[in-house]
PDB file of N, CA and C in Angstrom:
ATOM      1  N   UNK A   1       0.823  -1.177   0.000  1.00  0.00           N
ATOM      2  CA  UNK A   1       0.000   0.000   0.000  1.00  0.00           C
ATOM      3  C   UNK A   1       0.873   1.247   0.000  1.00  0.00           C
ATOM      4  N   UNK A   2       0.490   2.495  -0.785  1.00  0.00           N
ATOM      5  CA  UNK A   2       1.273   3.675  -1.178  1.00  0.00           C
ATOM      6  C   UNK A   2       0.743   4.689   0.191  1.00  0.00           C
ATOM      7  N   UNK A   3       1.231   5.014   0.812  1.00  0.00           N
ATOM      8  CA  UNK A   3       0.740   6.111   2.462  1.00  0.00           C
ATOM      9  C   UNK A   3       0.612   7.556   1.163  1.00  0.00           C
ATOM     10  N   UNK A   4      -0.706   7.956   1.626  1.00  0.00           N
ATOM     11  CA  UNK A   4      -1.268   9.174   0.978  1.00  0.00           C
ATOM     12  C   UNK A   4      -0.798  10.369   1.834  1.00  0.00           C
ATOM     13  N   UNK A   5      -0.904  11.755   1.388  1.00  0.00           N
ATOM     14  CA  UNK A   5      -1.070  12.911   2.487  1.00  0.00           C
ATOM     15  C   UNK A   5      -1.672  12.799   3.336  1.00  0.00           C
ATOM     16  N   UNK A   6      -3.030  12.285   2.917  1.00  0.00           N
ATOM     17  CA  UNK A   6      -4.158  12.680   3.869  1.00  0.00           C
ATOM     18  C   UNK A   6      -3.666  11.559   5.441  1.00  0.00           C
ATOM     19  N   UNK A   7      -3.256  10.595   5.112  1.00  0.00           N
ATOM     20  CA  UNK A   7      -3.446   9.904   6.233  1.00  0.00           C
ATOM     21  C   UNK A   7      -1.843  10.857   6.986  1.00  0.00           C
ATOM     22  N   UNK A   8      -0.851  10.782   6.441  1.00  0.00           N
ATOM     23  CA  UNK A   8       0.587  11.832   7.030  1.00  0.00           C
ATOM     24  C   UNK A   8      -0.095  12.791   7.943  1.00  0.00           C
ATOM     25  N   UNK A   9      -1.019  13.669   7.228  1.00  0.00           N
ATOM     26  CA  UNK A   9      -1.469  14.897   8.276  1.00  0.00           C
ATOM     27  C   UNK A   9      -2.503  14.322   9.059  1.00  0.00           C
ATOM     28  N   UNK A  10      -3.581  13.604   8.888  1.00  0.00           N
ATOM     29  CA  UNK A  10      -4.702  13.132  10.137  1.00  0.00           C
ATOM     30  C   UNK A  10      -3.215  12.348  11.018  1.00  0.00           C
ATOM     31  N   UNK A  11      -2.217  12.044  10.910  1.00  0.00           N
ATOM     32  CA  UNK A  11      -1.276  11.258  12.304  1.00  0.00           C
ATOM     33  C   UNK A  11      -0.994  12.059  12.672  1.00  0.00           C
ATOM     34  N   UNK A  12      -0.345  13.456  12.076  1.00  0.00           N
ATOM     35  CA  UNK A  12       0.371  14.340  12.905  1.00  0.00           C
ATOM     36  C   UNK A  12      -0.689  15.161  13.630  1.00  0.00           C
ATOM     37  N   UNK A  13      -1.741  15.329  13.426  1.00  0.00           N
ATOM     38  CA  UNK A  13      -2.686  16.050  14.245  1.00  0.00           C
ATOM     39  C   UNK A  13      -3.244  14.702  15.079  1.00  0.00           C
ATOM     40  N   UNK A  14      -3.635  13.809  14.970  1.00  0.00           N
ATOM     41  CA  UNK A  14      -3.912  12.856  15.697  1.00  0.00           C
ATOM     42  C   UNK A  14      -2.335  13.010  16.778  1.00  0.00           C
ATOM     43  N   UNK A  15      -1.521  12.810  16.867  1.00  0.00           N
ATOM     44  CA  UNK A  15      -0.082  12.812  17.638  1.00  0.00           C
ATOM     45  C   UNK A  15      -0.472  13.948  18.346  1.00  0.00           C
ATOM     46  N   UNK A  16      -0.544  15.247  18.165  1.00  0.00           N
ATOM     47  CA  UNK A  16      -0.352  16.722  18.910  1.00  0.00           C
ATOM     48  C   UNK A  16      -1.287  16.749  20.242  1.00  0.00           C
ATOM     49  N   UNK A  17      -2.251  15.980  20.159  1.00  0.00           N
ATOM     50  CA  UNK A  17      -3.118  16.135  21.160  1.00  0.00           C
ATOM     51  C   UNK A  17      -2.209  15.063  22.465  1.00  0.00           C
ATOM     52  N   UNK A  18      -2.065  13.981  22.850  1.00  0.00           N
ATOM     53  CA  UNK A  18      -0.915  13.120  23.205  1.00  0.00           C
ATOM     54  C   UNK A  18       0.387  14.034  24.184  1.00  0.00           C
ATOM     55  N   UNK A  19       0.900  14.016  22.460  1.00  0.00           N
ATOM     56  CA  UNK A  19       2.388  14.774  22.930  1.00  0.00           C
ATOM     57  C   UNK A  19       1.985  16.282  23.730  1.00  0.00           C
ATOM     58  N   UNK A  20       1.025  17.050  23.444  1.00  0.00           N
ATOM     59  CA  UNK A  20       0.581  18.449  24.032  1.00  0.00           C
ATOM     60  C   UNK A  20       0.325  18.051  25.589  1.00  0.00           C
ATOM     61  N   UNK A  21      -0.351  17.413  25.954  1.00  0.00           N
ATOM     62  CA  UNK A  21      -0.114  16.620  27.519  1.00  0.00           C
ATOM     63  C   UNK A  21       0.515  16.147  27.916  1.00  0.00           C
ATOM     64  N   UNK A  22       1.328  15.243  27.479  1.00  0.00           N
ATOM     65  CA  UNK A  22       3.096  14.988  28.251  1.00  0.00           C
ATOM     66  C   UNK A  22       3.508  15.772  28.416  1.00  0.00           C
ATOM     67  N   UNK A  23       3.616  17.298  27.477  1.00  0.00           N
ATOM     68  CA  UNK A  23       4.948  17.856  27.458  1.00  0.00           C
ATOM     69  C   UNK A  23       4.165  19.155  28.801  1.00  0.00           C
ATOM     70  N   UNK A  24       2.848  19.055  29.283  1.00  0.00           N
ATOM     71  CA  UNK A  24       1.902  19.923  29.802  1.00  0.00           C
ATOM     72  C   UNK A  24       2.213  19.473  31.127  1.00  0.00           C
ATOM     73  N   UNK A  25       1.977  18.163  31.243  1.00  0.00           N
ATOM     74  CA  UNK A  25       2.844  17.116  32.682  1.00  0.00           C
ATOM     75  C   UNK A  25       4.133  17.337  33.303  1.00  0.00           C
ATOM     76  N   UNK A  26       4.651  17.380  32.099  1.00  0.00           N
ATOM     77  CA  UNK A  26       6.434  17.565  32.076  1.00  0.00           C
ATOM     78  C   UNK A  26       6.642  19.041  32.691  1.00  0.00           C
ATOM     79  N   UNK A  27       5.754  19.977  32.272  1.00  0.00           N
ATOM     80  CA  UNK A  27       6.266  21.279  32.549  1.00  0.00           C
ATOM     81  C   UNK A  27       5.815  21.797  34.329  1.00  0.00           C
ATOM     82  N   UNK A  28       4.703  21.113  34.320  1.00  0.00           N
ATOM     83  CA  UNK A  28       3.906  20.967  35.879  1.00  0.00           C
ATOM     84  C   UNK A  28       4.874  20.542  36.644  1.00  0.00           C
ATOM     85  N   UNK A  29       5.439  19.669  36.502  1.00  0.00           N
ATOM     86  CA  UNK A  29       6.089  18.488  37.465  1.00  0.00           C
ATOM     87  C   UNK A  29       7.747  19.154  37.611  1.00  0.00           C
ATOM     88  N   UNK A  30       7.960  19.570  37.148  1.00  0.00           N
ATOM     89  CA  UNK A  30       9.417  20.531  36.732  1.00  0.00           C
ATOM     90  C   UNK A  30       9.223  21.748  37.325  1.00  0.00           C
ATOM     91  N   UNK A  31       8.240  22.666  37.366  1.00  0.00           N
ATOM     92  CA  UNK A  31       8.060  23.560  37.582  1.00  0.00           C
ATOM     93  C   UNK A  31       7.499  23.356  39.464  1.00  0.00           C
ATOM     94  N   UNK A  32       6.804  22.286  39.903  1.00  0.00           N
ATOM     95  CA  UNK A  32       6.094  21.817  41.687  1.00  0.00           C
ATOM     96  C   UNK A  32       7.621  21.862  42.370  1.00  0.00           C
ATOM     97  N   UNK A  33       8.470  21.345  41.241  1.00  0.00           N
ATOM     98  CA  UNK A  33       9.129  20.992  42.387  1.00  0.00           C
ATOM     99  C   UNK A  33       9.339  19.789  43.360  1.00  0.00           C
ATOM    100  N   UNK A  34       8.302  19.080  43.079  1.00  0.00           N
ATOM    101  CA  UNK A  34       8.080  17.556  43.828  1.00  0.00           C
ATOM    102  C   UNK A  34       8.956  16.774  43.370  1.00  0.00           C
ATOM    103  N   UNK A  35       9.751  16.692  42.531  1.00  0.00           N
ATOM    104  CA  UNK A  35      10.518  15.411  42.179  1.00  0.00           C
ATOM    105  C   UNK A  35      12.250  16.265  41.413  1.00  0.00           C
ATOM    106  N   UNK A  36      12.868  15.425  41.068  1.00  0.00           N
ATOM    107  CA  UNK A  36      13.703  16.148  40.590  1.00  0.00           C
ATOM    108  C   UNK A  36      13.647  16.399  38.990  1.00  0.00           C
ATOM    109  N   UNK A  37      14.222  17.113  38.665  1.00  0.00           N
ATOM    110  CA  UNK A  37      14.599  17.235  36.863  1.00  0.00           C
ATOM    111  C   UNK A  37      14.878  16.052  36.190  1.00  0.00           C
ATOM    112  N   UNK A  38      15.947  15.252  36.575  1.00  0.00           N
ATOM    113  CA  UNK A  38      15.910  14.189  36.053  1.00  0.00           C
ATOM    114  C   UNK A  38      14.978  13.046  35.894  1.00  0.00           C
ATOM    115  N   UNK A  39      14.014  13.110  37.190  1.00  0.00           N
ATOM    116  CA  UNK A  39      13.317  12.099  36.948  1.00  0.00           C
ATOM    117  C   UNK A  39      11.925  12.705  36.636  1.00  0.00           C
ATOM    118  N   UNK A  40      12.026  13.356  35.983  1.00  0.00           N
ATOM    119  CA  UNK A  40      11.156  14.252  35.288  1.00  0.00           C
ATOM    120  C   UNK A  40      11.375  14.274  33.888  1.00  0.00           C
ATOM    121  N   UNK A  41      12.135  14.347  33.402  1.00  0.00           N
ATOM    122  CA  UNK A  41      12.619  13.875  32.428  1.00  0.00           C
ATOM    123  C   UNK A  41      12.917  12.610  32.106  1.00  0.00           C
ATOM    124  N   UNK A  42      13.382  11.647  32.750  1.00  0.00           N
ATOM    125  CA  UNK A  42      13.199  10.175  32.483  1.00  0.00           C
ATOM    126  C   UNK A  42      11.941   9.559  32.157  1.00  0.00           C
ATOM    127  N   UNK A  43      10.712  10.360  33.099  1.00  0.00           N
ATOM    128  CA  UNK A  43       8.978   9.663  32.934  1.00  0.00           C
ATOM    129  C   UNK A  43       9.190  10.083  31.348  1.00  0.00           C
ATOM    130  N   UNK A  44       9.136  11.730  31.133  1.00  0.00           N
ATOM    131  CA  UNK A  44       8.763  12.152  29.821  1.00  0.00           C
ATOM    132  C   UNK A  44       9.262  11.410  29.053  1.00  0.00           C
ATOM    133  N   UNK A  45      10.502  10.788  28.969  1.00  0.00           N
ATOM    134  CA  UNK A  45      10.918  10.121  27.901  1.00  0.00           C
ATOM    135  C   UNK A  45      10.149   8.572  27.248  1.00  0.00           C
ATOM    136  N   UNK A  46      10.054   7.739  28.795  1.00  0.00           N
ATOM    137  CA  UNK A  46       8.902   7.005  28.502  1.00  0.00           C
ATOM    138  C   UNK A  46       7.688   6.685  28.023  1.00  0.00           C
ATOM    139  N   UNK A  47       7.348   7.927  28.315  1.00  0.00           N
ATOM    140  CA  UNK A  47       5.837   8.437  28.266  1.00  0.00           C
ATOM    141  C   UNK A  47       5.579   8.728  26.619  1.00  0.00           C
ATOM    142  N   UNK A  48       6.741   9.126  26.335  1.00  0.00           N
ATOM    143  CA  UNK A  48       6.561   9.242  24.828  1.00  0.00           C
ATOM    144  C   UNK A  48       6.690   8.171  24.021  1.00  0.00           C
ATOM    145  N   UNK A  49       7.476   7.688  24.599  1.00  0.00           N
ATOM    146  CA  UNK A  49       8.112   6.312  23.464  1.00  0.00           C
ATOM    147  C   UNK A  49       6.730   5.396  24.296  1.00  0.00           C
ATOM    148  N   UNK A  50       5.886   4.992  25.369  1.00  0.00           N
ATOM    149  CA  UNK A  50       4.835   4.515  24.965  1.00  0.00           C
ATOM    150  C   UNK A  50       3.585   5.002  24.511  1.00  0.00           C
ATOM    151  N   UNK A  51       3.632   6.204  24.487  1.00  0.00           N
ATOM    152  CA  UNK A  51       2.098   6.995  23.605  1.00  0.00           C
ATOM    153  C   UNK A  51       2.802   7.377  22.165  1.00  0.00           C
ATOM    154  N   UNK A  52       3.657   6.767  21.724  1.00  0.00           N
ATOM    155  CA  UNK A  52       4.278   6.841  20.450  1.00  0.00           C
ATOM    156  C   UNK A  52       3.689   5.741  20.079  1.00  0.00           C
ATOM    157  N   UNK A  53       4.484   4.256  20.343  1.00  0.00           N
ATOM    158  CA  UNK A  53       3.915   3.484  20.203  1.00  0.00           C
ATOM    159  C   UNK A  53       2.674   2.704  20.119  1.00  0.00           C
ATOM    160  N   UNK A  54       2.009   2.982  20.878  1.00  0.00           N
ATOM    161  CA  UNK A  54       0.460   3.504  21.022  1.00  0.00           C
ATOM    162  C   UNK A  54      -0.047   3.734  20.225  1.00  0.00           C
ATOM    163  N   UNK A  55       0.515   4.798  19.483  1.00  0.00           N
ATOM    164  CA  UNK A  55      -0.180   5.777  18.538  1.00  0.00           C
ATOM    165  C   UNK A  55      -0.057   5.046  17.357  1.00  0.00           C
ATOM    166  N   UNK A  56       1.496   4.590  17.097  1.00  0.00           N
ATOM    167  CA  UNK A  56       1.649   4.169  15.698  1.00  0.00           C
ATOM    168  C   UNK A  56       0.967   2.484  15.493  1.00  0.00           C
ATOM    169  N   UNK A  57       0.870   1.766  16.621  1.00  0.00           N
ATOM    170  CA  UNK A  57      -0.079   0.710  16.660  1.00  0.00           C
ATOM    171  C   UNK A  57      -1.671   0.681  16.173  1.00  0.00           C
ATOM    172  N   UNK A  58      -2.059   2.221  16.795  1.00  0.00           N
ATOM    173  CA  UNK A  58      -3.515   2.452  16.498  1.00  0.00           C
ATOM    174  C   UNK A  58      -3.734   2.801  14.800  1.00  0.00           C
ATOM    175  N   UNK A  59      -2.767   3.269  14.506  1.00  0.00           N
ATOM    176  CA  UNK A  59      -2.680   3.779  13.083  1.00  0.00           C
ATOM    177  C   UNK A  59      -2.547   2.350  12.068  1.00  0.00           C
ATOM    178  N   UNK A  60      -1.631   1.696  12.345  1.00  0.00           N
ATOM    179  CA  UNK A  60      -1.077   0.032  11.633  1.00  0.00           C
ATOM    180  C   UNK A  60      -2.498  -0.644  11.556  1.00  0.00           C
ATOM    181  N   UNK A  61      -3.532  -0.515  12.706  1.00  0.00           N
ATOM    182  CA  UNK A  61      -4.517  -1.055  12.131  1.00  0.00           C
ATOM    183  C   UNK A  61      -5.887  -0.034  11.296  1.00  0.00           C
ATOM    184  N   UNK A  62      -5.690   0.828  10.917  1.00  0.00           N
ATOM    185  CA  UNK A  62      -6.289   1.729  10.171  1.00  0.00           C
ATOM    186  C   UNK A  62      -6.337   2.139   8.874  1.00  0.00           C
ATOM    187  N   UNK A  63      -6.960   1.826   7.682  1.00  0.00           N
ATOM    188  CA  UNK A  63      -6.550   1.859   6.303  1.00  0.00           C
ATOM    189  C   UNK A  63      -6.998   3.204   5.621  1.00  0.00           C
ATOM    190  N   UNK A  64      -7.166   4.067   6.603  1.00  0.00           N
ATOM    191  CA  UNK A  64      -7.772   5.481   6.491  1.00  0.00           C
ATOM    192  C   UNK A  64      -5.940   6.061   5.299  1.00  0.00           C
ATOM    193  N   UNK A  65      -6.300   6.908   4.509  1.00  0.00           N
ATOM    194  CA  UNK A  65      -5.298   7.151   3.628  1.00  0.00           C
ATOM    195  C   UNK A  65      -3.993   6.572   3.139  1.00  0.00           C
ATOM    196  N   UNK A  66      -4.690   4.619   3.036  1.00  0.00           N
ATOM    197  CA  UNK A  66      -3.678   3.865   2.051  1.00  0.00           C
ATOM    198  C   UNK A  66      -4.618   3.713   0.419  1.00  0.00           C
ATOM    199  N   UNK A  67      -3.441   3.840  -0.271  1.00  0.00           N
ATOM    200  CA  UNK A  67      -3.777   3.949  -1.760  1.00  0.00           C
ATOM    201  C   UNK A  67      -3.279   2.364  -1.938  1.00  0.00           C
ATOM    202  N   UNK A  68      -3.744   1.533  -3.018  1.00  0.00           N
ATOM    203  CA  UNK A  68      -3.465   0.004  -3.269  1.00  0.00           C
ATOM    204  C   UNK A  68      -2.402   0.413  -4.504  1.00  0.00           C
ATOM    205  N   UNK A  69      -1.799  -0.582  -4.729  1.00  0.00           N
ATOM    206  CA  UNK A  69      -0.615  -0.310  -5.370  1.00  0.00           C
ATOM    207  C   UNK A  69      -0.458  -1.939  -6.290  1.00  0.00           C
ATOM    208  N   UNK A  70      -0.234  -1.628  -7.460  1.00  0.00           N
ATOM    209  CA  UNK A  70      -0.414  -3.034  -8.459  1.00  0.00           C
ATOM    210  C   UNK A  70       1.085  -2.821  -8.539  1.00  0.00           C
ATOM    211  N   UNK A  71       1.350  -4.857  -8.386  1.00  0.00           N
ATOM    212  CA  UNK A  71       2.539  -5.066  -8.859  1.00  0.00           C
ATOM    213  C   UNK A  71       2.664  -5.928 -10.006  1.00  0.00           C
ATOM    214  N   UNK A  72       3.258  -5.842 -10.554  1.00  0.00           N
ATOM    215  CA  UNK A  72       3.763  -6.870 -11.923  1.00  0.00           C
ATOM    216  C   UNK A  72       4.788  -7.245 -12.147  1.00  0.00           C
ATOM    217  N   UNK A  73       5.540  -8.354 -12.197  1.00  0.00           N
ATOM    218  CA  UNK A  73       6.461  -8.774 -12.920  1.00  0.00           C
ATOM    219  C   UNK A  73       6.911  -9.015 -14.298  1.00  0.00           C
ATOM    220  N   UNK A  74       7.936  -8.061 -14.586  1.00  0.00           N
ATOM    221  CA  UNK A  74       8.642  -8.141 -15.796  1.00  0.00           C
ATOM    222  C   UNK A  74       9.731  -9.134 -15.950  1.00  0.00           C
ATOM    223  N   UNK A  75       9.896 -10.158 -16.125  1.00  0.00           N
ATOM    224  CA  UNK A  75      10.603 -11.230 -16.960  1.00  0.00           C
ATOM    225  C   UNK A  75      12.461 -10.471 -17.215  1.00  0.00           C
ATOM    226  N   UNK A  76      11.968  -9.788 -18.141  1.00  0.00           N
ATOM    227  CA  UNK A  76      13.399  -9.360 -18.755  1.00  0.00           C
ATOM    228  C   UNK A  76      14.041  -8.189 -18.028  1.00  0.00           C
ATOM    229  N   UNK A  77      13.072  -7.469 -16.589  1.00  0.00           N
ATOM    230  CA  UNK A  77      13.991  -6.532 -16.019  1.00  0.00           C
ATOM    231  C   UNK A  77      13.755  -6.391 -14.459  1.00  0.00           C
ATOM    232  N   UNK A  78      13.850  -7.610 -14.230  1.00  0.00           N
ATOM    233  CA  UNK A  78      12.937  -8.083 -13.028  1.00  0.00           C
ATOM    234  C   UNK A  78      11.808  -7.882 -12.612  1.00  0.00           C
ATOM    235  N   UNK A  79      11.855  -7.417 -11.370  1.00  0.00           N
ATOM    236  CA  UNK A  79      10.559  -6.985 -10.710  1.00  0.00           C
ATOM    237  C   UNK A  79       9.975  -5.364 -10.677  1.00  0.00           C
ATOM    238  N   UNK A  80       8.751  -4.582 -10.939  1.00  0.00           N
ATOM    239  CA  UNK A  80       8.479  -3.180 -11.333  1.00  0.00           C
ATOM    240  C   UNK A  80       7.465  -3.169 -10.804  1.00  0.00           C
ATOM    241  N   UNK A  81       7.269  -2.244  -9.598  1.00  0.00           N
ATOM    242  CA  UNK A  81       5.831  -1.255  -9.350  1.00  0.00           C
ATOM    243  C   UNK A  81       5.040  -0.811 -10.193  1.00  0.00           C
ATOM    244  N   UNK A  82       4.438  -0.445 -10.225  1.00  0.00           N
ATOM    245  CA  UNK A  82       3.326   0.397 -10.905  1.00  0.00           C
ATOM    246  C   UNK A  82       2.508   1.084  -9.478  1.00  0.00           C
ATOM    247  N   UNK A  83       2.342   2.290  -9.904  1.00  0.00           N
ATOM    248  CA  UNK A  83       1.419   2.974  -8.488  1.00  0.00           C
ATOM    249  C   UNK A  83       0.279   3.472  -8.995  1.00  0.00           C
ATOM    250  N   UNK A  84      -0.949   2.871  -8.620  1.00  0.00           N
ATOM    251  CA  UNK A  84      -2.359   3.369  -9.234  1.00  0.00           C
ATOM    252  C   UNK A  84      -2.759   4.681  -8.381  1.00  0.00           C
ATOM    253  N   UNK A  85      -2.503   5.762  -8.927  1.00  0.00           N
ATOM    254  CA  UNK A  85      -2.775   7.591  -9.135  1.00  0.00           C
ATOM    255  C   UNK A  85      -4.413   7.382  -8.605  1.00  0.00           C
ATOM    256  N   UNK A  86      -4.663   8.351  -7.472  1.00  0.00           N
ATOM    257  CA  UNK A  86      -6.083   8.454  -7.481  1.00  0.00           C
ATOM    258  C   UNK A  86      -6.420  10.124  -6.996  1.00  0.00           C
TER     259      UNK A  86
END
């Protein structure tokens, strides 16, 4: 399958809402005073790499802006894409 625009920009706006609250957490928690910098920064780092993952899992099962894509084999110059334009 060929990844369209449309689905590129619905992830990155789908992502902003996510990442806009970690980094909203991150700034709270840094700023209280309750814990230190570092481990304030260690959650954030987590926190991303699993609402990343998360995210890109929720997307893998979603066929919202895949284009189908024909393949064919050529004999005399191996193997060739073709991408069906929509």
């Amino acid at each position: 399958m060929l990844i369209g625009r449309k689905r590129g920009a619905a992830k990155a706006v789908s992502w902003g809402a996510p990442a806009a609250a970690i980094t909203a957490g991150t700034a709270y928690f840094i700023s209280s005073g309750i814990v230190s910098i570092w481990e304030v920064i260690a959650a954030d780092v987590l926190l991303r790499m699993l609402a990343s993952y998360t995210h890109e899992r929720i997307w893998s099962k979603r066929r919202y802006g895949l284009r189908p894509v024909r393949i064919f084999i050529n004999s005399q110059t191996d193997s060739t894409w073709d991408y069906l334009d929509r």
